[in-house]
N, C-alpha and C. Protein backbone atom coordinates (compact mmCIF):
# COMPACT_ATOMS: atom_id res chain seq x y z
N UNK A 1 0.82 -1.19 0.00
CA UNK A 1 0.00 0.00 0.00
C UNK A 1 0.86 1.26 0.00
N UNK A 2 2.36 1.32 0.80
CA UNK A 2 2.67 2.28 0.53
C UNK A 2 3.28 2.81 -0.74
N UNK A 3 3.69 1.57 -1.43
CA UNK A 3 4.13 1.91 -2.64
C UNK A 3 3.10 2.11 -3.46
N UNK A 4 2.34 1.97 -2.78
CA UNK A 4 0.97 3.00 -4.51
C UNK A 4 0.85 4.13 -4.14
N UNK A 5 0.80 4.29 -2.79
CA UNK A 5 0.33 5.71 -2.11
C UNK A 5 1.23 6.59 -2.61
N UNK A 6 2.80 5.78 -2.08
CA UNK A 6 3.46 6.96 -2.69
C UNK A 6 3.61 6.93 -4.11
N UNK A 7 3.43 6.28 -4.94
CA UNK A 7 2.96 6.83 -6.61
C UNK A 7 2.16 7.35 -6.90
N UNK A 8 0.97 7.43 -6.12
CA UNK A 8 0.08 8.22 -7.13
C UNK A 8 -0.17 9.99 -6.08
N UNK A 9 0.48 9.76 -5.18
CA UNK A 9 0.20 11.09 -3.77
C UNK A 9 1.37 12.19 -3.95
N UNK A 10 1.24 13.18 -3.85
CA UNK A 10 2.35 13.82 -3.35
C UNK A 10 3.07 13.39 -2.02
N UNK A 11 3.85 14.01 -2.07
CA UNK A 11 4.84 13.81 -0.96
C UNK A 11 4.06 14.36 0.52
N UNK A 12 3.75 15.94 0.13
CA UNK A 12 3.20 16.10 1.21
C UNK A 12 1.49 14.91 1.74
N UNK A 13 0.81 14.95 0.55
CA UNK A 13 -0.54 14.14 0.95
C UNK A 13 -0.26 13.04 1.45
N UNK A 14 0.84 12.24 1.01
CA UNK A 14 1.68 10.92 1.36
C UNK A 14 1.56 11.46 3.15
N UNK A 15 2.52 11.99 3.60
CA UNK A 15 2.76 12.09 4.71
C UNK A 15 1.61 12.65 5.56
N UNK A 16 0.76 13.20 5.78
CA UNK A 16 -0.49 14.14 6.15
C UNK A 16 -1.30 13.24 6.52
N UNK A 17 -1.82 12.17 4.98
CA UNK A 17 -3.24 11.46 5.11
C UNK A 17 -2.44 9.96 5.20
N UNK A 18 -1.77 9.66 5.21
CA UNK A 18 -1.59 8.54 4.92
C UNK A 18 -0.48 8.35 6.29
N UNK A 19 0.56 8.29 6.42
CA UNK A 19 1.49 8.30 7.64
C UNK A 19 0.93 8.60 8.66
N UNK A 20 0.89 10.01 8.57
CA UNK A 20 0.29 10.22 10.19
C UNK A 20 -1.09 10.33 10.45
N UNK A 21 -2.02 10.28 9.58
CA UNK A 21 -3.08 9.52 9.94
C UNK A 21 -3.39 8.55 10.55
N UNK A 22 -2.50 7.62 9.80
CA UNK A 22 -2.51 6.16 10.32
C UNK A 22 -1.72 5.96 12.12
N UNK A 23 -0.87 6.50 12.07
CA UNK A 23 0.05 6.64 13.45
C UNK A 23 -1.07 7.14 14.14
N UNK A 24 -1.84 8.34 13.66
CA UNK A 24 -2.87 8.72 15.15
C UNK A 24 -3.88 7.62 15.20
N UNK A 25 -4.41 7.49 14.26
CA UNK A 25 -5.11 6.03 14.75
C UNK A 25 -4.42 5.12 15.45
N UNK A 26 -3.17 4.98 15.13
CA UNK A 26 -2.72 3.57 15.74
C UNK A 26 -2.33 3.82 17.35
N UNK A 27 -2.17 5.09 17.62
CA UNK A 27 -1.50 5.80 18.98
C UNK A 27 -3.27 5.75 19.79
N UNK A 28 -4.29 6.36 18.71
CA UNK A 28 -5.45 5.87 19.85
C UNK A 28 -6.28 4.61 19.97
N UNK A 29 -5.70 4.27 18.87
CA UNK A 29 -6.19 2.10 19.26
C UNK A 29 -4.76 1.38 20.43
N UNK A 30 -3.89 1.72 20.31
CA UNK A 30 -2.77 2.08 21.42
C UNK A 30 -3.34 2.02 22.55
N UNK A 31 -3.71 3.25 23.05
CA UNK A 31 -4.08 4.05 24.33
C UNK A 31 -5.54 3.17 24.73
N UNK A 32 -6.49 2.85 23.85
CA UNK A 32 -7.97 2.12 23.79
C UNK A 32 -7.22 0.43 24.56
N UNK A 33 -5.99 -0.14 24.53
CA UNK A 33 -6.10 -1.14 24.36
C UNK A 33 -6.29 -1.97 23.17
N UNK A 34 -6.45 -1.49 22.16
CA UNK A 34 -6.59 -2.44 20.58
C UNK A 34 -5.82 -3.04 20.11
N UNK A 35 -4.16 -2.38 20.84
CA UNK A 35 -3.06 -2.44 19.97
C UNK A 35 -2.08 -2.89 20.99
N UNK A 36 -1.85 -3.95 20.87
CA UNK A 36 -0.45 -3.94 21.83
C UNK A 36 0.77 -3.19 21.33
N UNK A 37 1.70 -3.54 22.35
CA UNK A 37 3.04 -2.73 22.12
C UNK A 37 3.25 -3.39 20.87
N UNK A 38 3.84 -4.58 20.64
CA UNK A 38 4.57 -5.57 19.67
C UNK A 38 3.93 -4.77 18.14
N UNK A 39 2.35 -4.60 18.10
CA UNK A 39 2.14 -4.25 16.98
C UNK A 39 2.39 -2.83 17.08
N UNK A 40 2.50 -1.65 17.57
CA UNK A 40 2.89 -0.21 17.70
C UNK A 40 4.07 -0.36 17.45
N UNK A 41 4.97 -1.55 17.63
CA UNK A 41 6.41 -1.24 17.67
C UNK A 41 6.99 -1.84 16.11
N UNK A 42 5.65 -3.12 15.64
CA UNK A 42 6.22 -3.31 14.25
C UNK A 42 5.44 -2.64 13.40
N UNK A 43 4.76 -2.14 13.43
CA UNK A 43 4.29 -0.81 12.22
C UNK A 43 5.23 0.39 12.41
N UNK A 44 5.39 0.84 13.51
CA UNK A 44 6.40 1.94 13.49
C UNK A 44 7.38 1.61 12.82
N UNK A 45 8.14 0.34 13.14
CA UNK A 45 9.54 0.36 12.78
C UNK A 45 9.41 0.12 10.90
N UNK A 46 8.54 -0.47 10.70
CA UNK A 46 8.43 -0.24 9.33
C UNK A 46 8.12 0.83 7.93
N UNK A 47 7.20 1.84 9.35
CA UNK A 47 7.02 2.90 8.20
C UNK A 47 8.28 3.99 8.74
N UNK A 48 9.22 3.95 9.78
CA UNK A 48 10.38 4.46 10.35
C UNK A 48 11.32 4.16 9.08
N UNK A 49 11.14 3.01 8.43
CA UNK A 49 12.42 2.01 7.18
C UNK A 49 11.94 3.00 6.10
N UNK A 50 10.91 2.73 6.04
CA UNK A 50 10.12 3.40 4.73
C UNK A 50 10.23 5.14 4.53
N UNK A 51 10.52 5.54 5.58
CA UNK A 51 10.49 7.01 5.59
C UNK A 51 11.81 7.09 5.60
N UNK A 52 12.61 6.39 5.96
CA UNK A 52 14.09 6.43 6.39
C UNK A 52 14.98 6.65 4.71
N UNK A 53 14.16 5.38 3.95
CA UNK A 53 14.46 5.58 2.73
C UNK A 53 13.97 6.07 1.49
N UNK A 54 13.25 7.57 2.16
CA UNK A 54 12.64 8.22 1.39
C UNK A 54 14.15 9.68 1.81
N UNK A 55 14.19 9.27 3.04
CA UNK A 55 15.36 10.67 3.65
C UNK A 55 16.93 10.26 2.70
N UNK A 56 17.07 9.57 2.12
CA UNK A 56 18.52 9.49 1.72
C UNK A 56 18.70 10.50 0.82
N UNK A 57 19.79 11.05 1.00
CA UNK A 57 20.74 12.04 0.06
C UNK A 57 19.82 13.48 1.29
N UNK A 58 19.28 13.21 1.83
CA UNK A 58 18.78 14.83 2.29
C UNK A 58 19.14 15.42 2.57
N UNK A 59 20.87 15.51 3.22
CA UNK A 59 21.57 16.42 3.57
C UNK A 59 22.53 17.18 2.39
N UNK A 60 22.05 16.77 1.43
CA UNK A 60 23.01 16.96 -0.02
C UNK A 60 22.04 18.69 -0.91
N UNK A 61 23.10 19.78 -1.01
CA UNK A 61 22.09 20.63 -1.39
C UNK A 61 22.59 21.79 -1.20
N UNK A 62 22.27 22.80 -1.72
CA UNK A 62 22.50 23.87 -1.17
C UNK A 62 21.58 25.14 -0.29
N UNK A 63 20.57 24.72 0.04
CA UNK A 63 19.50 25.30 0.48
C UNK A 63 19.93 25.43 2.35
N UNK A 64 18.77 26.41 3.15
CA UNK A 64 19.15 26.20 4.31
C UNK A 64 19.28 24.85 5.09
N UNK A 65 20.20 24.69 6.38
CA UNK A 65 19.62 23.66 7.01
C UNK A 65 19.35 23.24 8.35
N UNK A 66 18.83 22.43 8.34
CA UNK A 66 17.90 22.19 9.89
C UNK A 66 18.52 20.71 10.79
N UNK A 67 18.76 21.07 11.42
CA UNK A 67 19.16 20.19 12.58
C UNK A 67 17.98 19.56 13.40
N UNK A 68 17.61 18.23 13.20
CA UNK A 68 16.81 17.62 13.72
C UNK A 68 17.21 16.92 14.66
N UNK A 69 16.58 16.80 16.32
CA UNK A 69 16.95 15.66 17.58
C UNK A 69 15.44 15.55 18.36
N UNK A 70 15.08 14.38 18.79
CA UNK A 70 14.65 14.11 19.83
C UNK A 70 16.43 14.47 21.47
N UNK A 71 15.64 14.79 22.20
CA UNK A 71 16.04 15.45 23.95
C UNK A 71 16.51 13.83 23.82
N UNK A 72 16.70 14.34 25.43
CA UNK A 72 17.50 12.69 26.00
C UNK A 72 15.97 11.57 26.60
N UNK A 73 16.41 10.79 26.41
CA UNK A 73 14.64 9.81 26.51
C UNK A 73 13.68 9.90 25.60
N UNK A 74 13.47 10.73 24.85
CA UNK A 74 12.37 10.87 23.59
C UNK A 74 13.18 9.71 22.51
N UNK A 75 11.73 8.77 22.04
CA UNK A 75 12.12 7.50 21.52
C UNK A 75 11.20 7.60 20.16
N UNK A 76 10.63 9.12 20.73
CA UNK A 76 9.11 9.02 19.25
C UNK A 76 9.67 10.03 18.30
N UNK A 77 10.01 9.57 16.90
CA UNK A 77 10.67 10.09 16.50
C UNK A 77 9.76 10.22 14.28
N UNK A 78 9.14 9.70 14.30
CA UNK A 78 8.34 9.38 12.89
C UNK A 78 7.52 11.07 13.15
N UNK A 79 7.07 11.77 13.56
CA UNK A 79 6.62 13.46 13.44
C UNK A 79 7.69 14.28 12.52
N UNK A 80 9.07 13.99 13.58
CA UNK A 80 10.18 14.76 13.18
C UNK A 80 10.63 13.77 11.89
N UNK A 81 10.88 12.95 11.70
CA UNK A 81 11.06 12.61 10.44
C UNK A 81 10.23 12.97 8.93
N UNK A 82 8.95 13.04 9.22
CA UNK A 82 8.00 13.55 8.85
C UNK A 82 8.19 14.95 8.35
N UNK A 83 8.40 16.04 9.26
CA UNK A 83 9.02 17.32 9.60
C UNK A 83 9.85 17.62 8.35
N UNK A 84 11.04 16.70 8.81
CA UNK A 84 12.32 16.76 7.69
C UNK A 84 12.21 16.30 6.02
N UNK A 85 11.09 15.74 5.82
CA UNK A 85 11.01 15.40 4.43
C UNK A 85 10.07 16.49 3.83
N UNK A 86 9.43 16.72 4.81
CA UNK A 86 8.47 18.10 4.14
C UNK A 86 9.63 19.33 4.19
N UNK A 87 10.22 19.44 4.90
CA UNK A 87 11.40 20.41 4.53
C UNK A 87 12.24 20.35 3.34
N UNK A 88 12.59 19.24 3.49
CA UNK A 88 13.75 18.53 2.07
C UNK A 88 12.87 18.98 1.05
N UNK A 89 11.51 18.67 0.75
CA UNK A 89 10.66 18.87 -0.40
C UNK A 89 10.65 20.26 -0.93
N UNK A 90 11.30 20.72 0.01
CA UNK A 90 10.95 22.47 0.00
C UNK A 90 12.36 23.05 -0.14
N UNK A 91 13.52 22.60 -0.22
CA UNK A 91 14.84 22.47 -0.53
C UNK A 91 15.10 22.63 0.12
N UNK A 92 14.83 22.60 1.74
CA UNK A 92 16.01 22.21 2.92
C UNK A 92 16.92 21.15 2.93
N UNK A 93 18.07 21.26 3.22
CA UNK A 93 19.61 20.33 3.79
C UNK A 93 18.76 19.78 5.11
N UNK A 94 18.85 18.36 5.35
CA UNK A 94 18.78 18.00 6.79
C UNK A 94 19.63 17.07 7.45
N UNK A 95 20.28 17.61 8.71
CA UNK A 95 21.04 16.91 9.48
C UNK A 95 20.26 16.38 10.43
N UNK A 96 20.11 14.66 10.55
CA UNK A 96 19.31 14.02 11.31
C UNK A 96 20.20 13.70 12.68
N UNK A 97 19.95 13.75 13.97
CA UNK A 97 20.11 13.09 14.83
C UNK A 97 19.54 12.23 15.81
N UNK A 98 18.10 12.07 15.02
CA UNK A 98 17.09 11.22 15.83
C UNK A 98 17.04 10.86 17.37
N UNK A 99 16.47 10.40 17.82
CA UNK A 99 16.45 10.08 18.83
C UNK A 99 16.83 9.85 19.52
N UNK A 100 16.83 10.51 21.77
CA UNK A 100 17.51 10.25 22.04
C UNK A 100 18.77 11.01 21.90
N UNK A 101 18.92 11.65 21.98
CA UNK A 101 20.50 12.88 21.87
C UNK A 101 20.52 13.37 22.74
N UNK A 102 21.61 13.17 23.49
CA UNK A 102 22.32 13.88 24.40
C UNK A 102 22.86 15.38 24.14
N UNK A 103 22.42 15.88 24.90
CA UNK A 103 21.99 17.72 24.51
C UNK A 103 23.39 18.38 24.46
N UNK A 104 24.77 17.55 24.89
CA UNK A 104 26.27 17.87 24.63
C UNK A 104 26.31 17.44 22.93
N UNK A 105 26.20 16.39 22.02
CA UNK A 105 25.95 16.19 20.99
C UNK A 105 25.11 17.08 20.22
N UNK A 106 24.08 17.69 20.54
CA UNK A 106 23.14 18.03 19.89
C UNK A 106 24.22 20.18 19.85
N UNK A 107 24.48 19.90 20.93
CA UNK A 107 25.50 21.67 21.42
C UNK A 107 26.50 21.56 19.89
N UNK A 108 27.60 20.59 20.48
CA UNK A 108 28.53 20.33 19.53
C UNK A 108 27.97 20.09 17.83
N UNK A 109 27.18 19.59 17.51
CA UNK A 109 26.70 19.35 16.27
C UNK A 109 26.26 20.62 15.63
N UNK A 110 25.24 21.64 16.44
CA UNK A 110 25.05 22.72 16.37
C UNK A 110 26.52 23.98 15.90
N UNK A 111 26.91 23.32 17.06
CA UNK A 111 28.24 24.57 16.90
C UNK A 111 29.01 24.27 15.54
N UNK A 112 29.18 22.95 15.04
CA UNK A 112 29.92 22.78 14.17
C UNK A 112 29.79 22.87 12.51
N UNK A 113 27.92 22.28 12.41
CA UNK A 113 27.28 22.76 11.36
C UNK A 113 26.76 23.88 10.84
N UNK A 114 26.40 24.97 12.28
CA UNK A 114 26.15 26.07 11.98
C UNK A 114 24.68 26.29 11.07
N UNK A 115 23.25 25.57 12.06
CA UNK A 115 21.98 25.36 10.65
C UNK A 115 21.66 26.31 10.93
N UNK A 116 20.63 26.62 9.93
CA UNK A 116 19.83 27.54 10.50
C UNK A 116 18.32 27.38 11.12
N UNK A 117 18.03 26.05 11.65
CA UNK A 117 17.58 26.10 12.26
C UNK A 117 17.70 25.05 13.04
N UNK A 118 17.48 24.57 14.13
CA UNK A 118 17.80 23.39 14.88
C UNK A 118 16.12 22.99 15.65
N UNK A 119 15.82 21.81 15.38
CA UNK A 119 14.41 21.27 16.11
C UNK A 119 14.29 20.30 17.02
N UNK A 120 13.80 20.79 17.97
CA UNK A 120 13.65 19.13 18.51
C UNK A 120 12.32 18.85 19.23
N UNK A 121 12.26 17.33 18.73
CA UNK A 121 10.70 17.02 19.33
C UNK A 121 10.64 16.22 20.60
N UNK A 122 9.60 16.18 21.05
CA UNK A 122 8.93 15.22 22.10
C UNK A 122 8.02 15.01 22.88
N UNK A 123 7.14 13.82 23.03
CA UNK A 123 6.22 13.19 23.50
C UNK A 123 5.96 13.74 24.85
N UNK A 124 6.37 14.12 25.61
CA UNK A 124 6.70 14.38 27.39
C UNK A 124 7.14 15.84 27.45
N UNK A 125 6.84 16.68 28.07
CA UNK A 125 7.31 17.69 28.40
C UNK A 125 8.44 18.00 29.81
N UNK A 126 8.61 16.65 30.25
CA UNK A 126 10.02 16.16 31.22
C UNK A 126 10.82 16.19 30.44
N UNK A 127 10.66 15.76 28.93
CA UNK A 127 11.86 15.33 28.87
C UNK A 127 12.25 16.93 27.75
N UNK A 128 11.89 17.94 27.80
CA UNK A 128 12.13 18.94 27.62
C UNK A 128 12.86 19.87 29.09
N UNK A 129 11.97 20.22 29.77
CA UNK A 129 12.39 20.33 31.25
C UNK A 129 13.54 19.85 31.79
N UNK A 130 14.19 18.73 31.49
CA UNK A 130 15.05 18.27 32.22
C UNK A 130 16.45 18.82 31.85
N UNK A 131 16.31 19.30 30.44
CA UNK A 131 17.44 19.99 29.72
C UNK A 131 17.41 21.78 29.45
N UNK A 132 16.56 22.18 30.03
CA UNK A 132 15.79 23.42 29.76
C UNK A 132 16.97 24.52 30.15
N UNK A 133 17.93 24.26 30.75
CA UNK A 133 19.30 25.29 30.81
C UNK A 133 20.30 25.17 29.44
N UNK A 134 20.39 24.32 29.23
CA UNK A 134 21.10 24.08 27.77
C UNK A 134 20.63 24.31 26.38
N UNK A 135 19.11 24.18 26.73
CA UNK A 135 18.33 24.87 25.34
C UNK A 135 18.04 26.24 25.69
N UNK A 136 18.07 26.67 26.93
CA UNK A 136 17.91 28.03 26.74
C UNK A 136 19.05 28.79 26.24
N UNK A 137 20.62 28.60 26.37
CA UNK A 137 21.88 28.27 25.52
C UNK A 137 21.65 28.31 24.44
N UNK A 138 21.64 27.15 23.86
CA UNK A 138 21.18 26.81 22.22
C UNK A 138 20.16 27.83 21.90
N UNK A 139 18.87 27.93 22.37
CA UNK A 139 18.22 28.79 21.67
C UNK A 139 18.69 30.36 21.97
N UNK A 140 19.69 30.96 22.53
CA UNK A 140 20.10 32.21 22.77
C UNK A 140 21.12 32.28 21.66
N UNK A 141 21.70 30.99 20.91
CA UNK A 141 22.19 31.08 19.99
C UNK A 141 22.77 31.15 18.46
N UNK A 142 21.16 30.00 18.75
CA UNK A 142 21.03 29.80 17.26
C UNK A 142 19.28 29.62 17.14
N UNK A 143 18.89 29.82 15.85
CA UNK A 143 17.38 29.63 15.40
C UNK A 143 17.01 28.44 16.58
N UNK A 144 15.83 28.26 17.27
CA UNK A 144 15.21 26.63 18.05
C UNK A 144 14.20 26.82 17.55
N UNK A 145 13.57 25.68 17.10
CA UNK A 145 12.03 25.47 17.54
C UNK A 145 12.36 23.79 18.42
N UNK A 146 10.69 23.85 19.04
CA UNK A 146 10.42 22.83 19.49
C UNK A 146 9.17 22.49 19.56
N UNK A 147 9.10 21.29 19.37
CA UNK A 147 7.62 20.42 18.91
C UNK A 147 7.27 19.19 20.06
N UNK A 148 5.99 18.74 19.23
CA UNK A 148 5.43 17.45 19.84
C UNK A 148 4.84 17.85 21.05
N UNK A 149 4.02 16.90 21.10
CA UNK A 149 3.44 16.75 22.12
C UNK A 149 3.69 17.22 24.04
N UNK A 150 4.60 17.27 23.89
CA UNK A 150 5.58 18.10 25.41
C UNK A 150 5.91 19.40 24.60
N UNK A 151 5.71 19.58 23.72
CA UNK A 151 5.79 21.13 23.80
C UNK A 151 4.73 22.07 23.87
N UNK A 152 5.28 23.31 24.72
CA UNK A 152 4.06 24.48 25.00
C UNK A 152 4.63 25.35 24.78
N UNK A 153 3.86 26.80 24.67
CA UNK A 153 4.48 27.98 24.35
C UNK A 153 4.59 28.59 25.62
N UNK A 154 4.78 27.93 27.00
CA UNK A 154 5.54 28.29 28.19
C UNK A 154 6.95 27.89 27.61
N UNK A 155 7.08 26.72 27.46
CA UNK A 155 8.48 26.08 27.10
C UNK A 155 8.89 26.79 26.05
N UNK A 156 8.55 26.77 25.07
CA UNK A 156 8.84 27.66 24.09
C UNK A 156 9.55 28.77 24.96
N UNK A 157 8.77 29.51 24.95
CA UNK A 157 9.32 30.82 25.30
C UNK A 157 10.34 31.34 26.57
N UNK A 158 10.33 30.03 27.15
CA UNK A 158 11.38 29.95 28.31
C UNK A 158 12.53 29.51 27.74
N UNK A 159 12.81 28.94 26.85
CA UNK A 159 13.77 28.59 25.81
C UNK A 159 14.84 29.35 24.97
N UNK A 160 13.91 30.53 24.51
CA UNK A 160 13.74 31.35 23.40
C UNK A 160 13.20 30.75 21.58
N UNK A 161 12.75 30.24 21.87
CA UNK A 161 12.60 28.93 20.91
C UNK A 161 11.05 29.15 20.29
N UNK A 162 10.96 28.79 19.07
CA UNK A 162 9.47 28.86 18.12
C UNK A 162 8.76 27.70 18.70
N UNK A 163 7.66 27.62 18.45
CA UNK A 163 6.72 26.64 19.22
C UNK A 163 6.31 26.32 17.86
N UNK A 164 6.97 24.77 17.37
CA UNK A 164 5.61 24.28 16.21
C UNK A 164 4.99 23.32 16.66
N UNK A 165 3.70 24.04 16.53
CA UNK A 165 2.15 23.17 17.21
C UNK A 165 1.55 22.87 16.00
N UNK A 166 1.17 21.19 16.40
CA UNK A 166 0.25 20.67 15.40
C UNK A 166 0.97 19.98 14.55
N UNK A 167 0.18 19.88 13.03
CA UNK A 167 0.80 18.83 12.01
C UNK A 167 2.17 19.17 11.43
N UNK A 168 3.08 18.49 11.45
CA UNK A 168 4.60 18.69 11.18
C UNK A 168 4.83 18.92 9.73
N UNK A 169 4.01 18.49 8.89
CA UNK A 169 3.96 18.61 7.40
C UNK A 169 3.40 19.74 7.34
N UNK A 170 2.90 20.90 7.58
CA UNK A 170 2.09 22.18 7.92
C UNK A 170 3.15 23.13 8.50
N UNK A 171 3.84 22.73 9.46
CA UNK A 171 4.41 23.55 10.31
C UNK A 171 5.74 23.80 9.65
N UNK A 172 6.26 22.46 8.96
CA UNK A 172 7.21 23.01 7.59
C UNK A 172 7.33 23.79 6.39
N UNK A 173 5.86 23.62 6.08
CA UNK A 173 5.31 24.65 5.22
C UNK A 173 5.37 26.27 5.31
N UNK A 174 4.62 25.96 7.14
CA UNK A 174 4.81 27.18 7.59
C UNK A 174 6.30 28.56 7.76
N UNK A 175 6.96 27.46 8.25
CA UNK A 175 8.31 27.72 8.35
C UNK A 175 9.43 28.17 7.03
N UNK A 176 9.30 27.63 5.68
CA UNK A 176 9.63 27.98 4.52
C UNK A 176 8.84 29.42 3.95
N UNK A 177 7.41 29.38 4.16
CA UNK A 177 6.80 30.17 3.80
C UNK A 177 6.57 31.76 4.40
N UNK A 178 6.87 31.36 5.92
CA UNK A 178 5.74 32.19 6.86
C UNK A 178 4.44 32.38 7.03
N UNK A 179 3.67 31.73 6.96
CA UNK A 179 2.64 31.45 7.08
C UNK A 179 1.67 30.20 7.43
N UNK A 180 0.68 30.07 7.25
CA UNK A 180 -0.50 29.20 8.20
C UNK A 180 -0.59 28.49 7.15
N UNK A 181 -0.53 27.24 6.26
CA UNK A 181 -1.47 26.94 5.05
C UNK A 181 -1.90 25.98 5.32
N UNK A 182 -2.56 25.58 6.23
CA UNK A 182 -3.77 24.27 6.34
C UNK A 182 -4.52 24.69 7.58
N UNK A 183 -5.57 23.98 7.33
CA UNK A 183 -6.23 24.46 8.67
C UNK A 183 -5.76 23.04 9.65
N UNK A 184 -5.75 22.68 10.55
CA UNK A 184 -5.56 21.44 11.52
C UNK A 184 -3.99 22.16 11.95
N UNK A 185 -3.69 22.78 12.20
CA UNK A 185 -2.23 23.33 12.58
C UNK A 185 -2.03 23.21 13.95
């Protein structure tokens, strides 16, 4: 199925109606009990492969670029991947560091690539909090946003950092463009 989807869909509709559609369903048949872990963990990891090898060559380019991490403990990482291909589509460079990054890695990577923008997502708003002196750093220094579900525009702004709320394929849009272009944001 995904190989038709993605033939006959755009990239963005691909990711919107079809990816994370399906993930929010599967996150509230999840939460319902419908879904055990085993199956949350082998659909993820498969459309994680599938998206993974839609990201190759993405850092290749000359356009701006964006530094992608999940914090330290954030394991949910298919939004921000998501994120980064709707960027790439839009001629962003992306440097992935997925999940799980230790916020000395994420400093150093920063300092050395120099993006222009650096993101990071996550499920929990602990696991934002727990690092919240070092991103207030990072974001005093370079472009931040921060996403997902643990993010608020308290955090945000205690940060110095953009708050992208809502659909990640939207909020990339937003971000290239300046502006709102879907409604569900």
């Amino acid at each position: 199925m995904f190989d038709r989807a993605l033939a006959t869909l755009t990239l963005e509709t691909l990711l919107e109606e079809v990816v994370l559609g399906y993930l929010a369903d599967l996150g509230e048949r999840w939460s319902a009990g419908q879904a055990t872990v085993a199956q949350e963990h082998f659909s993820t990891n498969v459309i994680r492969g599938r998206l993974r090898g839609l990201a190759r060559d993405w850092g290749q380019g000359g356009g701006p670029l964006a530094l992608l991490a999940c914090p330290p403990g954030e394991l949910h990482d298919l939004g921000l991947i998501c994120f980064g291909l709707a960027l790439r589509a839009q001629s962003w460079r992306i440097a992935y560091l997925g999940v799980d990054t230790p916020v000395d890695t994420l400093i150093r990577a920063a300092d050395g690539l120099r993006p222009d923008l650096v993101v990071l997502t996550a499920t929990a708003s602990q696991r934002f909090t727990r690092v919240r002196p070092e991103l207030r750093d990072l974001g005093s220094a370079r472009r931040l946003a921060v996403a997902g579900a643990g993010a608020t525009e308290a955090l945000a702004a205690s940060v110095d950092a953009e708050l992208l709320d809502g659909n990640p394929v939207a909020q990339a849009a937003r971000l290239v463009t300046g502006r709102e272009v879907r409604d569900g944001c």
